[in-house]
C-alpha atoms as a PDB file:
ATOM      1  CA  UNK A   1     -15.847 -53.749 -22.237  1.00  0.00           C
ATOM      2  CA  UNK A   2     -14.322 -53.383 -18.708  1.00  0.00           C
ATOM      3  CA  UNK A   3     -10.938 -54.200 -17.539  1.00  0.00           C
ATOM      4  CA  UNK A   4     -12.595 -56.569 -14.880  1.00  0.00           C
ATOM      5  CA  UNK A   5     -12.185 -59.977 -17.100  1.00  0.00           C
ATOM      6  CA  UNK A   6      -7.929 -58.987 -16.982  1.00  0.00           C
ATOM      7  CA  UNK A   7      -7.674 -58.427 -13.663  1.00  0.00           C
ATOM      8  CA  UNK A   8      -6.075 -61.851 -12.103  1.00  0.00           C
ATOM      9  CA  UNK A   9      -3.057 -61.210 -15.293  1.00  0.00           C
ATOM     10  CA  UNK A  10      -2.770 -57.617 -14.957  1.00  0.00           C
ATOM     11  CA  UNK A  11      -1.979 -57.718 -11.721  1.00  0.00           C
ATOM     12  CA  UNK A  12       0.051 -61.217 -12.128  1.00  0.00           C
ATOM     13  CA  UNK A  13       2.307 -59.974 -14.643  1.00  0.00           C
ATOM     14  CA  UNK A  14       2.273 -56.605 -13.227  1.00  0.00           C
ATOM     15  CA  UNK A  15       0.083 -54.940 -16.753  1.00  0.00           C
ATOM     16  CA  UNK A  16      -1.276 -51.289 -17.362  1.00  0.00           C
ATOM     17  CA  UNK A  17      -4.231 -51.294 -19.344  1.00  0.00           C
ATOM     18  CA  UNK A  18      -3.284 -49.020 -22.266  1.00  0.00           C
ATOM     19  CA  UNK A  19      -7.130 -48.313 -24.574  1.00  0.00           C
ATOM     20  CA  UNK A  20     -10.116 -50.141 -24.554  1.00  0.00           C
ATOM     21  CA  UNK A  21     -10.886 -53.988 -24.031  1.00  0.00           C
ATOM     22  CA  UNK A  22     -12.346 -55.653 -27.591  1.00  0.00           C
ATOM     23  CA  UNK A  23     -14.527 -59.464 -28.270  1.00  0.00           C
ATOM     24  CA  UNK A  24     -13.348 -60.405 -31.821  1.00  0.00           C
ATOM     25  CA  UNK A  25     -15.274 -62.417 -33.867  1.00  0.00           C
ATOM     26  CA  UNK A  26     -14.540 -66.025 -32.354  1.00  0.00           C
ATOM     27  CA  UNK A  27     -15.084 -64.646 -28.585  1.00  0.00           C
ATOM     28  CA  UNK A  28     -11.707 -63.675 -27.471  1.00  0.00           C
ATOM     29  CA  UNK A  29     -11.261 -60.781 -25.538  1.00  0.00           C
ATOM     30  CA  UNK A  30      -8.253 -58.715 -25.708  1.00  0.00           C
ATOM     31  CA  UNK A  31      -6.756 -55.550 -24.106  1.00  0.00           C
ATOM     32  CA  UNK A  32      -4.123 -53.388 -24.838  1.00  0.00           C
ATOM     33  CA  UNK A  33      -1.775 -53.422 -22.405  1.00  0.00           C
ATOM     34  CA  UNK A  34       1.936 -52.225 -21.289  1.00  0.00           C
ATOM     35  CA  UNK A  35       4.427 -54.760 -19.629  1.00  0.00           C
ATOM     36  CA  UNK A  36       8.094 -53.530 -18.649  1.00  0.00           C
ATOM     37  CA  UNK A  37       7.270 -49.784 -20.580  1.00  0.00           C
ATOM     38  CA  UNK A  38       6.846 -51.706 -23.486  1.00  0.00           C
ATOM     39  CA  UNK A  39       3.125 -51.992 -25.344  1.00  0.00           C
ATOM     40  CA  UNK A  40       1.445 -55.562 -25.224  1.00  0.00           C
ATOM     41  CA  UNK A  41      -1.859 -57.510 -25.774  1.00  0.00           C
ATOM     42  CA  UNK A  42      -3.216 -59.495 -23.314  1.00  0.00           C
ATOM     43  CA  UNK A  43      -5.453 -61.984 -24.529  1.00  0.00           C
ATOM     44  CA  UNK A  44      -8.081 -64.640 -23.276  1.00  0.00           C
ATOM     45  CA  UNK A  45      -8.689 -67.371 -25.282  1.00  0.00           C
ATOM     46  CA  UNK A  46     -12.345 -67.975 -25.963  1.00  0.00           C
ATOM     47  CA  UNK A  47     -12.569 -71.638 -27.055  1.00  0.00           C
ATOM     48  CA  UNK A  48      -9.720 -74.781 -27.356  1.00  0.00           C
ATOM     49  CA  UNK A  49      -8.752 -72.995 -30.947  1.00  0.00           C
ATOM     50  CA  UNK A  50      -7.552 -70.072 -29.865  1.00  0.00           C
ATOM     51  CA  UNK A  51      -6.018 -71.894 -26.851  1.00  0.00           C
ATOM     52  CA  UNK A  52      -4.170 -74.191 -29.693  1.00  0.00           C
ATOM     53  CA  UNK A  53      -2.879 -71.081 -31.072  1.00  0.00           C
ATOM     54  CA  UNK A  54      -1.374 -69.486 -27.875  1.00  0.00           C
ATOM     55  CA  UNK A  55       0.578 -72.652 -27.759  1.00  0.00           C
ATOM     56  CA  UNK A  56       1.927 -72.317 -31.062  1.00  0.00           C
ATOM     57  CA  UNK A  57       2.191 -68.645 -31.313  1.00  0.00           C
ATOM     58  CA  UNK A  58       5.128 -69.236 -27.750  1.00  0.00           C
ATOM     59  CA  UNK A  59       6.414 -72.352 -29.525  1.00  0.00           C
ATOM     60  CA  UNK A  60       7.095 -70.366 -33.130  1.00  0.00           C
ATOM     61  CA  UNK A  61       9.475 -68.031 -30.453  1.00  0.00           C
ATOM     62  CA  UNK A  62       8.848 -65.216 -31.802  1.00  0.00           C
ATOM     63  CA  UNK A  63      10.851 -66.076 -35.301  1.00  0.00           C
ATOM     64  CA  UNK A  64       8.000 -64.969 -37.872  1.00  0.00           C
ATOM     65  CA  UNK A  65       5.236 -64.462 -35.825  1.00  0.00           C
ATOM     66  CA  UNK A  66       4.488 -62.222 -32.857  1.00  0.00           C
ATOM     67  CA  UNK A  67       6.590 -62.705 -29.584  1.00  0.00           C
ATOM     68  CA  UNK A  68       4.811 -64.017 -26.660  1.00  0.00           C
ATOM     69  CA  UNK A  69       5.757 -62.533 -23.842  1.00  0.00           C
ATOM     70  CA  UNK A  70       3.697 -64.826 -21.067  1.00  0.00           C
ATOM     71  CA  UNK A  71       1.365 -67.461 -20.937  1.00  0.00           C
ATOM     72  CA  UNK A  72      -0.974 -69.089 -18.245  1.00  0.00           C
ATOM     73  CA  UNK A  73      -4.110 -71.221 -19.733  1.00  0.00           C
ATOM     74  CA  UNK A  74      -6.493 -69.377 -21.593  1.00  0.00           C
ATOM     75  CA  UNK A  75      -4.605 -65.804 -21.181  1.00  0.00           C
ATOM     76  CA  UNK A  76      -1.699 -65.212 -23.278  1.00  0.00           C
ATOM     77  CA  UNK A  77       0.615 -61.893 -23.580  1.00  0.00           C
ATOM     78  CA  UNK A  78       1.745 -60.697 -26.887  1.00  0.00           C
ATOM     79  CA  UNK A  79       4.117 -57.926 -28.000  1.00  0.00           C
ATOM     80  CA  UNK A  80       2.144 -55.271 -29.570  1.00  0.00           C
ATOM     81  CA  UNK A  81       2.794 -54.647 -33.195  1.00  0.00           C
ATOM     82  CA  UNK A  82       2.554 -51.170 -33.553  1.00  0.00           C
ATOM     83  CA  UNK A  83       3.738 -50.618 -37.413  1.00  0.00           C
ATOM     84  CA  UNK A  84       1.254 -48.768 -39.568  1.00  0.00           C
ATOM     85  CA  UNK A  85       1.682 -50.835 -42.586  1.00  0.00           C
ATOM     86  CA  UNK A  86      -1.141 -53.242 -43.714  1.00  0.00           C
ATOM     87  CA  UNK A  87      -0.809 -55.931 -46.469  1.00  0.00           C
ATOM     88  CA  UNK A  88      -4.837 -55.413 -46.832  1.00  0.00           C
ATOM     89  CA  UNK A  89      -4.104 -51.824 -47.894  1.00  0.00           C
ATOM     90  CA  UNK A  90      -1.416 -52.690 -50.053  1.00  0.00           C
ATOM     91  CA  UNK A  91      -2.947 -55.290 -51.700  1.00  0.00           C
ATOM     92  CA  UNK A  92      -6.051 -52.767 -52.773  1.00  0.00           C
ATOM     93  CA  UNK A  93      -3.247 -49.900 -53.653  1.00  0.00           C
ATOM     94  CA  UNK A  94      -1.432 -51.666 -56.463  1.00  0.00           C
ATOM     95  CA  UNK A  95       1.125 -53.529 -54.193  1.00  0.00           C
ATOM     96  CA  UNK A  96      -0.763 -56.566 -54.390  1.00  0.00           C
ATOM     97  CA  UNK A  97       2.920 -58.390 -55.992  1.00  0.00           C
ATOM     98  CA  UNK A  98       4.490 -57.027 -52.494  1.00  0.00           C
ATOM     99  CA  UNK A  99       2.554 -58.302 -50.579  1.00  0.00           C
ATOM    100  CA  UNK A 100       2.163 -61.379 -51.903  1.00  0.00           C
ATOM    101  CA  UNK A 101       5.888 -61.782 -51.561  1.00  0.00           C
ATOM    102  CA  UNK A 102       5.856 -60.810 -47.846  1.00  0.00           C
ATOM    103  CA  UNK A 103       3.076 -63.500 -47.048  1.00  0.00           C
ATOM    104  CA  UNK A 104       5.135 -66.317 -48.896  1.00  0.00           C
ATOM    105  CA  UNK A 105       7.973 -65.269 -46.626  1.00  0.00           C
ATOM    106  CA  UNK A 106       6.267 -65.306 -43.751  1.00  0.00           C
ATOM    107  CA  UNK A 107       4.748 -68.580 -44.301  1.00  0.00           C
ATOM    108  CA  UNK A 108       8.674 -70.080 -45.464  1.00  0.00           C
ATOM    109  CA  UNK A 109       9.581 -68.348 -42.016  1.00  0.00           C
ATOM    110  CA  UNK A 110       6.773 -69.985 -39.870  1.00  0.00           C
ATOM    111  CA  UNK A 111       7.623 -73.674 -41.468  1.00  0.00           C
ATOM    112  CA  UNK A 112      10.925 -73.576 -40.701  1.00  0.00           C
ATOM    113  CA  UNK A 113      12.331 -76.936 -39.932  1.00  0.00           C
ATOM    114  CA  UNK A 114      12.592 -77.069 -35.562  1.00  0.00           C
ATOM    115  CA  UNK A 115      10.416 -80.158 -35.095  1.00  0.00           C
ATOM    116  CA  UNK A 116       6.628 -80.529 -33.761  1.00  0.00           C
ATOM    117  CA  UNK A 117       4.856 -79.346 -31.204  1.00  0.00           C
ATOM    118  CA  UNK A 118       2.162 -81.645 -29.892  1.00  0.00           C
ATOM    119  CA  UNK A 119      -1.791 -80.541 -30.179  1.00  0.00           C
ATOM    120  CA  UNK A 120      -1.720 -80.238 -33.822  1.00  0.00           C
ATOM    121  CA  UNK A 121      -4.853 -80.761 -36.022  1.00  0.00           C
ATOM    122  CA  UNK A 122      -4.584 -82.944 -39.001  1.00  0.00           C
ATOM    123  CA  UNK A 123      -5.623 -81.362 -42.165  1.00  0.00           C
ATOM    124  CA  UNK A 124      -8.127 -84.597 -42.865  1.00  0.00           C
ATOM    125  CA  UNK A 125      -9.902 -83.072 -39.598  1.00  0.00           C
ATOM    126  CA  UNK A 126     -10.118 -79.720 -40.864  1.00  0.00           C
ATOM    127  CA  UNK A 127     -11.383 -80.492 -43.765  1.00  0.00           C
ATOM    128  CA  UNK A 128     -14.800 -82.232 -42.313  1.00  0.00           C
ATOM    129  CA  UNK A 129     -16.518 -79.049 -42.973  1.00  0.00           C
ATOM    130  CA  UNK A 130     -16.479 -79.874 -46.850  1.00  0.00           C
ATOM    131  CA  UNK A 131     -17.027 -83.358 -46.437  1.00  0.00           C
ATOM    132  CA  UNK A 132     -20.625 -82.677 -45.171  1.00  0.00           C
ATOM    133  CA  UNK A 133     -21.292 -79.727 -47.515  1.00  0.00           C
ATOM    134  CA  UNK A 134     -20.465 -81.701 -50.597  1.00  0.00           C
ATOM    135  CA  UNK A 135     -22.981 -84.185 -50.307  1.00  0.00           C
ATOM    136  CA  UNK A 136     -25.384 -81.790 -49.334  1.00  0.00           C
ATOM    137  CA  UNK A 137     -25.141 -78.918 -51.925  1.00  0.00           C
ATOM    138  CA  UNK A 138     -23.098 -80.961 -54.396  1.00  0.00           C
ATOM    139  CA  UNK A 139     -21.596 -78.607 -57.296  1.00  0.00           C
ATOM    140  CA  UNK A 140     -19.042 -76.588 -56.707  1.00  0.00           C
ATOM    141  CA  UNK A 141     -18.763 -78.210 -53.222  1.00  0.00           C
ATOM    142  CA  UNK A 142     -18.725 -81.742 -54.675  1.00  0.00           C
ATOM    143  CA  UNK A 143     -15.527 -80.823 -56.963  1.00  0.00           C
ATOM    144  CA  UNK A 144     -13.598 -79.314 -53.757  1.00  0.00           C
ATOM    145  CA  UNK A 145     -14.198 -81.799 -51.827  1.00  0.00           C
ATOM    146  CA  UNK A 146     -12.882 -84.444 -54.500  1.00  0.00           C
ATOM    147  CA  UNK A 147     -10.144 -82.319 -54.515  1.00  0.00           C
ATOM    148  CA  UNK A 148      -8.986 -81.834 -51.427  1.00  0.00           C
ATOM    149  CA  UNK A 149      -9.781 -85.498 -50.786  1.00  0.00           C
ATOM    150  CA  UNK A 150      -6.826 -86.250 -53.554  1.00  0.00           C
ATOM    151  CA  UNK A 151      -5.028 -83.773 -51.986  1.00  0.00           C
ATOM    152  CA  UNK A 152      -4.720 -85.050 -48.357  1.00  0.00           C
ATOM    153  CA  UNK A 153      -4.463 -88.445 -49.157  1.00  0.00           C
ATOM    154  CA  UNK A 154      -1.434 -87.955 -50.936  1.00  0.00           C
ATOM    155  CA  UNK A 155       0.403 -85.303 -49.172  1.00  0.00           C
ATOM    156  CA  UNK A 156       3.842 -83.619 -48.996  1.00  0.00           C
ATOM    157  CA  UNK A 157       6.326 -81.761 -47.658  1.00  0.00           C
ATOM    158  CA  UNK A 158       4.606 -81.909 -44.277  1.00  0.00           C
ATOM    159  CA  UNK A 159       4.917 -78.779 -42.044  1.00  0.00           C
ATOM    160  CA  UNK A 160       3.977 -77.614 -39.123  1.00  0.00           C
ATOM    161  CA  UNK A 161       0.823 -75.299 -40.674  1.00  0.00           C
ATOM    162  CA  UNK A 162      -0.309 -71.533 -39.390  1.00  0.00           C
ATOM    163  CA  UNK A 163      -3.783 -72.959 -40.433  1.00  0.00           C
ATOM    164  CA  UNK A 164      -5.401 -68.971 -41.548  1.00  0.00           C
ATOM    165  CA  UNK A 165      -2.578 -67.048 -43.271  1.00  0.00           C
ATOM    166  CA  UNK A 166      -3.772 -64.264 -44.903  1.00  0.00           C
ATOM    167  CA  UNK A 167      -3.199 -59.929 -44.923  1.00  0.00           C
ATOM    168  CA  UNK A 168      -4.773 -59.244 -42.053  1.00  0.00           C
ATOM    169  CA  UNK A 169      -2.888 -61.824 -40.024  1.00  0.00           C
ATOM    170  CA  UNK A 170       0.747 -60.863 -40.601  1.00  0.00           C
ATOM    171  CA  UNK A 171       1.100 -57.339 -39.216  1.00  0.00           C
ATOM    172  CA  UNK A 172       3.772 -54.816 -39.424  1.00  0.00           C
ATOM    173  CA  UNK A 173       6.110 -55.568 -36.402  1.00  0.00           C
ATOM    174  CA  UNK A 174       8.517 -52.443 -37.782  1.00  0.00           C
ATOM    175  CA  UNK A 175      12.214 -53.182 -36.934  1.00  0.00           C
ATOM    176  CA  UNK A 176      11.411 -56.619 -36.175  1.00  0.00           C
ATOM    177  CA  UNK A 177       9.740 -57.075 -39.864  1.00  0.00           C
ATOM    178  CA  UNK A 178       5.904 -58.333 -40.651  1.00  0.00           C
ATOM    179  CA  UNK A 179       4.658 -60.841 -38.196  1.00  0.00           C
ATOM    180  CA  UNK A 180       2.308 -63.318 -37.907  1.00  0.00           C
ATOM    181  CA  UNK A 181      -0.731 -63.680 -35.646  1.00  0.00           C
ATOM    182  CA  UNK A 182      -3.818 -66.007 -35.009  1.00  0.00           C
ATOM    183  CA  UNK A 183      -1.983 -69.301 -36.140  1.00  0.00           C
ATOM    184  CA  UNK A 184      -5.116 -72.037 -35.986  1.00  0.00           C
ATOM    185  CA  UNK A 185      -2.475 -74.466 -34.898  1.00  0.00           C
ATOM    186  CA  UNK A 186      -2.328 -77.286 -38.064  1.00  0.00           C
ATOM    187  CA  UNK A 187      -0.401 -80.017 -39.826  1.00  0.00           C
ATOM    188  CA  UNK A 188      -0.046 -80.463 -43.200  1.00  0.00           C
ATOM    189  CA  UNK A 189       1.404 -80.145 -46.554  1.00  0.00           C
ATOM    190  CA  UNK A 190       2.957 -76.759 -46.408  1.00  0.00           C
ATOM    191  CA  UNK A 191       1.154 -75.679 -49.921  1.00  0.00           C
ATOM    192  CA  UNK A 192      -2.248 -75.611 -47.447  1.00  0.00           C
ATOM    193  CA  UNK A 193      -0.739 -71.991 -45.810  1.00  0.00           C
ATOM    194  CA  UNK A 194      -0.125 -70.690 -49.096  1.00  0.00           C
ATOM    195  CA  UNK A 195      -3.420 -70.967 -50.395  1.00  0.00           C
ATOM    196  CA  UNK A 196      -5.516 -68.871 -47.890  1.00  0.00           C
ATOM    197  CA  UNK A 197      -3.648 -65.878 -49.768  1.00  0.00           C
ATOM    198  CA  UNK A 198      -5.869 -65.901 -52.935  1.00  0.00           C
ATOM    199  CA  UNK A 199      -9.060 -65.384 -51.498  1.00  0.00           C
ATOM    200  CA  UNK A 200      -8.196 -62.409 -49.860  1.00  0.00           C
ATOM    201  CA  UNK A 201      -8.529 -59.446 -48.681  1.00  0.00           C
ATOM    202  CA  UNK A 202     -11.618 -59.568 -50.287  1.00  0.00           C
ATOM    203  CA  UNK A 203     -13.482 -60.866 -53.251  1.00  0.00           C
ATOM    204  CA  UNK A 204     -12.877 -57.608 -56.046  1.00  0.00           C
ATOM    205  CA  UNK A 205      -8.744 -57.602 -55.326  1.00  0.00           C
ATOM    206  CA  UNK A 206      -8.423 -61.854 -55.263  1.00  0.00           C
ATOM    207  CA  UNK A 207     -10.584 -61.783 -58.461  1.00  0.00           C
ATOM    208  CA  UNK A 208      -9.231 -59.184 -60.675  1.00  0.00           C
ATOM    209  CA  UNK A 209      -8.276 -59.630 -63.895  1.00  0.00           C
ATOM    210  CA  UNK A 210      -5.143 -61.708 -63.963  1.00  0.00           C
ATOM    211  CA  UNK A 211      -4.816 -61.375 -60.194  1.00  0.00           C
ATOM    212  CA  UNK A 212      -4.587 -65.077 -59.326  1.00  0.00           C
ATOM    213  CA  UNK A 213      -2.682 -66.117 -62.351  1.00  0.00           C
ATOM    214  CA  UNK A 214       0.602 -63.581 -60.955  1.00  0.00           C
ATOM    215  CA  UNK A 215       0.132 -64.366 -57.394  1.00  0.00           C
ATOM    216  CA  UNK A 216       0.746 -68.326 -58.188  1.00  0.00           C
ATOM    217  CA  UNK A 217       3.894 -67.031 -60.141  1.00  0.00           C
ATOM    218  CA  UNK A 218       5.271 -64.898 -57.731  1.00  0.00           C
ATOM    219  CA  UNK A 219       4.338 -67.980 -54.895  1.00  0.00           C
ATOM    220  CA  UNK A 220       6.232 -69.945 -57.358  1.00  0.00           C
ATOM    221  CA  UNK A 221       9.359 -67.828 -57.407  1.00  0.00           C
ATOM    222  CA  UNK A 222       8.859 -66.866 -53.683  1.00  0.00           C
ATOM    223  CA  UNK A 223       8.209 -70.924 -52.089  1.00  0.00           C
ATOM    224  CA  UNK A 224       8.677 -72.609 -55.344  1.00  0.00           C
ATOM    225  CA  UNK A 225       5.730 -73.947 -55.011  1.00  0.00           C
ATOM    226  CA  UNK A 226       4.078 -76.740 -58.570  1.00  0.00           C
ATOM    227  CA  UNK A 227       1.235 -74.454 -59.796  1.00  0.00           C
ATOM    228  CA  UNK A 228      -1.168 -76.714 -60.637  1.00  0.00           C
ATOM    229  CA  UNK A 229      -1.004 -78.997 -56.803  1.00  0.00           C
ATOM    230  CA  UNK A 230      -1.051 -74.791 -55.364  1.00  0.00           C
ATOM    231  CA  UNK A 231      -4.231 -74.319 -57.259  1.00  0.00           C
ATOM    232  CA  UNK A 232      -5.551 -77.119 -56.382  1.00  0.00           C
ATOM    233  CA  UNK A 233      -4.697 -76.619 -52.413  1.00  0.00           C
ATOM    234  CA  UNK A 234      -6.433 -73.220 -53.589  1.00  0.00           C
ATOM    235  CA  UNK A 235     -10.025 -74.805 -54.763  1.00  0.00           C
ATOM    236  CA  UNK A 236     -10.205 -76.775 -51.656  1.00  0.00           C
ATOM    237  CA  UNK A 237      -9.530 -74.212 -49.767  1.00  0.00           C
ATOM    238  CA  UNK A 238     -11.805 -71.974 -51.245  1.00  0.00           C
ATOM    239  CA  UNK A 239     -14.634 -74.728 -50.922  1.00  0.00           C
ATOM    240  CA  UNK A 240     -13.528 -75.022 -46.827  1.00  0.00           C
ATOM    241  CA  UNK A 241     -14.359 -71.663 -46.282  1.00  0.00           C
ATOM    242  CA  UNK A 242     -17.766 -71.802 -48.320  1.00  0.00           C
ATOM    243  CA  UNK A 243     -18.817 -74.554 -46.300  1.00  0.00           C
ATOM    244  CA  UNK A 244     -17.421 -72.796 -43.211  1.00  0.00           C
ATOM    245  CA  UNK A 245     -19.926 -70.393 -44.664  1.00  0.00           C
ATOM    246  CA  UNK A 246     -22.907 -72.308 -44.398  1.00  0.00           C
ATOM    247  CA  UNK A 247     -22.143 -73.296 -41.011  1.00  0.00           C
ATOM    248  CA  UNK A 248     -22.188 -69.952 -40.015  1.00  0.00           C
ATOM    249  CA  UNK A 249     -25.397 -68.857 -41.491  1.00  0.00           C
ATOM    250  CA  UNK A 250     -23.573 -66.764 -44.016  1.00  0.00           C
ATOM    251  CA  UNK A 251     -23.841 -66.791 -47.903  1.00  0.00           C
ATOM    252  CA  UNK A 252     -21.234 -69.075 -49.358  1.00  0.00           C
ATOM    253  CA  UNK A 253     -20.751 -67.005 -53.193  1.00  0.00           C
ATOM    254  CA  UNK A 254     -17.558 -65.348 -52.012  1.00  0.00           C
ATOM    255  CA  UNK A 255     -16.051 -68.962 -51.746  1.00  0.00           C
ATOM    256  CA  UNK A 256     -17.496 -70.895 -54.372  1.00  0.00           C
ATOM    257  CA  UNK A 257     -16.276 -68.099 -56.877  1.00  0.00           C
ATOM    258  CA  UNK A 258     -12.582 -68.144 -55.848  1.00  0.00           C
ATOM    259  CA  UNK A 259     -13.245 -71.833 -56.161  1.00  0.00           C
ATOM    260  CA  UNK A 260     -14.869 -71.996 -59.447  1.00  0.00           C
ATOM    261  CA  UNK A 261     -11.818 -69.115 -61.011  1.00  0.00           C
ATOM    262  CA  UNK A 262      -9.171 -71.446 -59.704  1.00  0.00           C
ATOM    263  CA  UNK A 263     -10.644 -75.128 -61.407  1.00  0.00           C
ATOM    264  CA  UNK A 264     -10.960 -72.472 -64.150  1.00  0.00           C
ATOM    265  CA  UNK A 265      -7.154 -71.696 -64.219  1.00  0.00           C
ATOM    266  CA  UNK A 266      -6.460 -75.475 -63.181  1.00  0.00           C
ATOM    267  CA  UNK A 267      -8.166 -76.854 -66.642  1.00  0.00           C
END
């Protein structure tokens, strides 16, 4: 991809393009950039979610998530985190316990108490994806969707949510510590964030042999977090991102089974 898309911000805030423009998977487009000698992103927003997460990426301030830098509509700048360290790696090295500790602080960091922004998504909205898969498919689907139905109609501790916390979305900002990115731009009970965490990076590390049963300790120690209502935030949102699945054409199993291991743990 061409530079030609950046052009109006790169010469508005004055950017170098630093490597090669890149679409990720929900149609953003993003550059490398430098601003002031020091390295950036420049991103454009490719639908009203990712513009709900610029918004909340410059209202977090940079305090647990990535420092914006500039905004104007659908482009946003973003310090460039530059650290080689990746929770995906560690997590498939036998660090898994570290960092599972460094996403629980991220997430305490990101729901610190500084009000409400306005824009946010209710979790009851989110959640409509599993409300027409249950139905549907019943199953698995049918018990997280009476799940998370008990869930949001009783919730607590409500937060202002990152909405898609996971390893590969809390990067390795160096001196400035690990960082959060890509907030979906929720609210919620804060348990919700924490939850995303057990089904990844990927299917053979979030299902291993007595993997889930230490993450929900060390969440426990970390957020002090009730198991069984974590688990439980954990089957429905295992059962979201099957029927996100669906949607998408894709095959659901990945989903279902994270589901199915935590009702497992939960009974």
């Amino acid at each position: 991809m061409s530079s030609q898309p950046f052009e109006h911000w790169l010469a508005q805030w004055a950017l170098t393009p630093d490597g090669a423009a890149f679409t990720t998977h929900s149609g953003s487009r993003l550059l490398p950039v430098v601003w002031r000698g020091e390295p950036a992103i420049l991103k454009l927003a490719g639908h009203e979610e990712e513009r709900r997460g610029g918004a909340l990426m410059e209202w977090y301030g940079g305090a647990g998530a990535a420092r914006v830098l500039a905004r104007d509509g659908d482009a946003i700048l973003l310090e460039r985190l530059m650290g080689k360290r990746s929770l995906s790696d560690m997590a498939r090295s036998g660090q898994d316990d570290e960092a599972t500790r460094i996403l629980c602080r991220t997430a305490m960091a990101l729901h610190a108490p500084r009000g409400q922004p306005a824009g946010l998504i209710p979790l009851e909205i989110w959640f409509r994806a599993l409300e027409t898969a249950a139905p549907r498919h019943g199953g698995t689907f049918a018990t997280c969707a009476r799940v998370a139905r008990a869930l949001l109609a009783d919730q607590r501790e409500i937060v202002v949510l990152h909405g898609d916390l996971h390893h590969d979305n809390v990067l390795d900002g160096e001196a400035r510590g690990w960082l959060a990115i890509d907030p979906k731009g929720l609210v919620g009970e804060r348990g919700f964030d924490y939850a995303n965490l057990f089904r990844n990076p990927d299917l053979a590390t979030a299902l291993a042999p007595g993997r889930m049963r230490q993450r929900l300790q060390l969440v426990d120690q970390e957020a002090g977090l009730d198991a069984r209502r974590l688990l439980e935030w954990v089957v429905a949102y295992a059962g979201l991102g099957a029927a996100w699945s669906l949607e998408d054409g894709d095959d659901p199993t990945d989903g279902l089974a994270i589901a199915e291991q935590a009702v497992a743990q939960i009974i």
